[in-house]
Protein backbone atom coordinates (compact mmCIF):
# COMPACT_ATOMS: atom_id res chain seq x y z
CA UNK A 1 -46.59 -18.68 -3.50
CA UNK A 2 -49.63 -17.85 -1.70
CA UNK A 3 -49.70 -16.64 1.67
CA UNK A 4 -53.22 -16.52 3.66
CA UNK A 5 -51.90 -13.78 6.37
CA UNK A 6 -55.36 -13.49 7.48
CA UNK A 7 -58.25 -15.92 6.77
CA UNK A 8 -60.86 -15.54 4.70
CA UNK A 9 -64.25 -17.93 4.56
CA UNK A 10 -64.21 -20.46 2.07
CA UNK A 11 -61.35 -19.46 0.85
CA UNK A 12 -58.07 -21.94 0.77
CA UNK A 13 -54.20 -21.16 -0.17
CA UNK A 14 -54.53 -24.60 -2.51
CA UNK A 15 -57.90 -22.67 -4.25
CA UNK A 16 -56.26 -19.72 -4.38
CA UNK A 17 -53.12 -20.99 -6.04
CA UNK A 18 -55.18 -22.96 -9.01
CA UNK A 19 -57.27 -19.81 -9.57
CA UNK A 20 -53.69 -17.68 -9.72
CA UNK A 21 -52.24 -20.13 -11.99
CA UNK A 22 -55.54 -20.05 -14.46
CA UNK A 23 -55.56 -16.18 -14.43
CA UNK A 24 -52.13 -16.00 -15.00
CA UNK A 25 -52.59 -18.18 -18.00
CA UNK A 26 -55.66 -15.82 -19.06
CA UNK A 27 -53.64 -12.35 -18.90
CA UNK A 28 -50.23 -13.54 -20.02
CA UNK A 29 -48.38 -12.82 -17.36
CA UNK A 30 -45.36 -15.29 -17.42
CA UNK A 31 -43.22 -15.92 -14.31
CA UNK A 32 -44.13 -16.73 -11.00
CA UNK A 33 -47.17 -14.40 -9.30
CA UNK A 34 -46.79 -14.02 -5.25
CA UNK A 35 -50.11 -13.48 -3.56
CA UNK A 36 -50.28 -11.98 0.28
CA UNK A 37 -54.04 -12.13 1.91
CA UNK A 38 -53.75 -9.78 4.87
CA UNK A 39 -55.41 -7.42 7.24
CA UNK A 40 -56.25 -3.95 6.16
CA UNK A 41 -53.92 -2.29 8.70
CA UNK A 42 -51.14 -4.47 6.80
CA UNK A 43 -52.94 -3.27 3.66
CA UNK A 44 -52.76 0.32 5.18
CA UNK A 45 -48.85 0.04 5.83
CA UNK A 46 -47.96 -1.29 2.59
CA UNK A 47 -50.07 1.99 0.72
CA UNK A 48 -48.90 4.34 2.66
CA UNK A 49 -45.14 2.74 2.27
CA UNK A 50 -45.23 2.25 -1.66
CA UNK A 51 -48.09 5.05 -2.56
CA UNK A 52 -47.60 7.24 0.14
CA UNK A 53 -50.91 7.29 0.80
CA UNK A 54 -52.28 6.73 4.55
CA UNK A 55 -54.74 4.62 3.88
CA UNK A 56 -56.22 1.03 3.39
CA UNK A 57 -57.11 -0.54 0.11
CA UNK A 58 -58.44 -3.25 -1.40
CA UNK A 59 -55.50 -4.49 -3.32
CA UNK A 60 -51.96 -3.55 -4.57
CA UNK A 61 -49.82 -4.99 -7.23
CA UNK A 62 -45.68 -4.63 -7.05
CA UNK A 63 -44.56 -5.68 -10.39
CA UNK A 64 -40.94 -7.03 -10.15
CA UNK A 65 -38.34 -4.79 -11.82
CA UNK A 66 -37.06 -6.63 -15.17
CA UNK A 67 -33.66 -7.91 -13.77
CA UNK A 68 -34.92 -9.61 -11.27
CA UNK A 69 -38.31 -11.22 -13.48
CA UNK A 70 -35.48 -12.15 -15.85
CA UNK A 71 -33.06 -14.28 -13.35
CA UNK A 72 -35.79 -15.13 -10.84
CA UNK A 73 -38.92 -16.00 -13.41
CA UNK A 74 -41.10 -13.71 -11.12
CA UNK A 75 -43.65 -11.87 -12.19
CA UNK A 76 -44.66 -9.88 -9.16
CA UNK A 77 -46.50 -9.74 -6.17
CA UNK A 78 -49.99 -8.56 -5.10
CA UNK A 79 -51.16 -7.88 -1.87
CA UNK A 80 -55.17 -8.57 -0.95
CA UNK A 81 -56.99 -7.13 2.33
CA UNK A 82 -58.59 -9.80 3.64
CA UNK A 83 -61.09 -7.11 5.57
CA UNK A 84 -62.35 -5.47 2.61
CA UNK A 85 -63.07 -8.14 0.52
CA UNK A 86 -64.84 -9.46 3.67
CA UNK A 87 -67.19 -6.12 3.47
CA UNK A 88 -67.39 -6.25 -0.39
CA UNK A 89 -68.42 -9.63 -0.71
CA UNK A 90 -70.83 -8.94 1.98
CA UNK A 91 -72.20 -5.77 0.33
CA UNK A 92 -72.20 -7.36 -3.51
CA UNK A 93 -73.92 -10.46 -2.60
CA UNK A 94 -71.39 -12.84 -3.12
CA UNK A 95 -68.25 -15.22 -1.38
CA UNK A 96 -65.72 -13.73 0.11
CA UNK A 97 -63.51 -16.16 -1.44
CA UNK A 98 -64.83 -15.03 -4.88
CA UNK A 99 -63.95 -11.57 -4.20
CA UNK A 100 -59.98 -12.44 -2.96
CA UNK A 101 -60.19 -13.57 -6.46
CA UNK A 102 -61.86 -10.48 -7.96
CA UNK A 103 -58.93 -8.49 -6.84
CA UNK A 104 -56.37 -11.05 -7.29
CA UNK A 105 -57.51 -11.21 -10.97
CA UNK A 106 -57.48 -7.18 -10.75
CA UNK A 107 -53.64 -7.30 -9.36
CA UNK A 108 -52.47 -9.41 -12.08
CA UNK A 109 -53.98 -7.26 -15.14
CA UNK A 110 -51.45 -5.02 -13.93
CA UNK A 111 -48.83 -6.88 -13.72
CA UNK A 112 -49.50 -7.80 -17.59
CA UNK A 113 -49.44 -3.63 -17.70
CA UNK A 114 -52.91 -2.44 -17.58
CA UNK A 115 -53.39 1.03 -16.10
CA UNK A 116 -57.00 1.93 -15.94
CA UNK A 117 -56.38 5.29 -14.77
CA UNK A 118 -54.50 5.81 -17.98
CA UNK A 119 -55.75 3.02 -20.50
CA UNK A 120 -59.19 4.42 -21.94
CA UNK A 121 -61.09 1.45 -20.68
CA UNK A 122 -58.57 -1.06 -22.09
CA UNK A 123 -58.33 -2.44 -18.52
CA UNK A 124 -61.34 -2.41 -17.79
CA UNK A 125 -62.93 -4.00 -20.96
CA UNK A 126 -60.06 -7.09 -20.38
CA UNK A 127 -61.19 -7.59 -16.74
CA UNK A 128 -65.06 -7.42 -17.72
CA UNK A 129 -64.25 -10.37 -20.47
CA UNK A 130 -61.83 -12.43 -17.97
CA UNK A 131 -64.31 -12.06 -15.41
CA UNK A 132 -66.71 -14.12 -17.77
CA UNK A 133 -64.16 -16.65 -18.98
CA UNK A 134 -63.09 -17.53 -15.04
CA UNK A 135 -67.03 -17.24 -13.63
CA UNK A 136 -66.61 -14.73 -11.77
CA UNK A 137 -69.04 -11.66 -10.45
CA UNK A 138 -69.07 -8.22 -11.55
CA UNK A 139 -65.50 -7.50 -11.82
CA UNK A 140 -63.40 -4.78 -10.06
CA UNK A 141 -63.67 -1.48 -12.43
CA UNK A 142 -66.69 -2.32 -13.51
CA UNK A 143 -68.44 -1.80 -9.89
CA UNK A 144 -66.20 0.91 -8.84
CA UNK A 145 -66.92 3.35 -11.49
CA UNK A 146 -69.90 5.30 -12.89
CA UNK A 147 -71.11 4.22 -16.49
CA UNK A 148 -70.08 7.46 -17.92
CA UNK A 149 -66.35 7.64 -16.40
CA UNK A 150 -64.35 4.29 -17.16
CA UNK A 151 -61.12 6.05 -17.00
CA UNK A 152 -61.08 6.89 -13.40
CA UNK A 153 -61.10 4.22 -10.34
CA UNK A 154 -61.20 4.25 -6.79
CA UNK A 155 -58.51 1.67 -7.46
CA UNK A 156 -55.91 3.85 -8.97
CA UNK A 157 -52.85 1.73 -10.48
CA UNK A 158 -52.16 0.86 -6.95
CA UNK A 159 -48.30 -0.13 -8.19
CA UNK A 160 -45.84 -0.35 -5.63
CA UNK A 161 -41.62 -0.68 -6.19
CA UNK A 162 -40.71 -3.63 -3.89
């Protein structure tokens, strides 16, 4: 299900969905993938709630725990801020829309259980090569962290409990 809480240009719930489904197909994540688009105050709430940490971000995944992926087929859900890939998109030179799906592809790599901040570039290799495959810009990690540091992100596993 995809839920546009907050608009974003060019960007529809029907062309988010396909993109979900195709990047769920590329990282192997089986069962149903939830998708919130949202304000970064929302964003803000949710971080501080599952991270305890009191402030926004771009994106946030909540993988579901394995009894209920088993009897309801779900995945997971991941949570988007609307605002800052507004101000991303703007500052990278490309869609907005594009970005949503920059960190929507981003959520889902950990839902298949990639951990950048742990993974020795793992991650971070897999989004780089996805990226490609679904045409899209420079992806998440890749932007976010010097050449000679892959194993650290602004956009630490960002894994909440719900």
């Amino acid at each position: 299900m995809i839920i546009l809480h907050k608009k974003v240009p060019g960007l529809s719930g029907s062309s988010l969905e396909r993109f979900v489904l195709q990047a769920r197909r590329a990282t192997g994540v089986r069962g149903i993938v939830n998708v919130l688009v949202t304000s970064g105050s929302s964003m803000r709430s949710l971080n501080r709630q599952f991270r305890g940490l009191n402030k926004t971000t771009d994106v946030l995944s909540f993988p579901s725990a394995p009894s209920v992926s088993a009897r309801r087929k779900t995945a997971g859900d991941i949570a988007v801020s609307a605002d800052l890939a507004v101000q991303n998109a703007h500052r990278l030179g490309h869609s907005a829309a594009q970005e949503v799906k920059i960190l929507a592809l981003h959520g889902l790599l950990h839902l298949a259980g990639y951990d950048h901040e742990r993974d020795n570039s793992e991650m971070a290799s897999k989004e780089a090569s996805l990226r490609r495959k679904l045409r899209l810009p420079a992806a998440l990690i890749e932007r976010s962290e010097p050449a000679a540091s892959k194993t650290k992100s602004r956009g630490a596993r960002k894994r909440g409990t719900a």
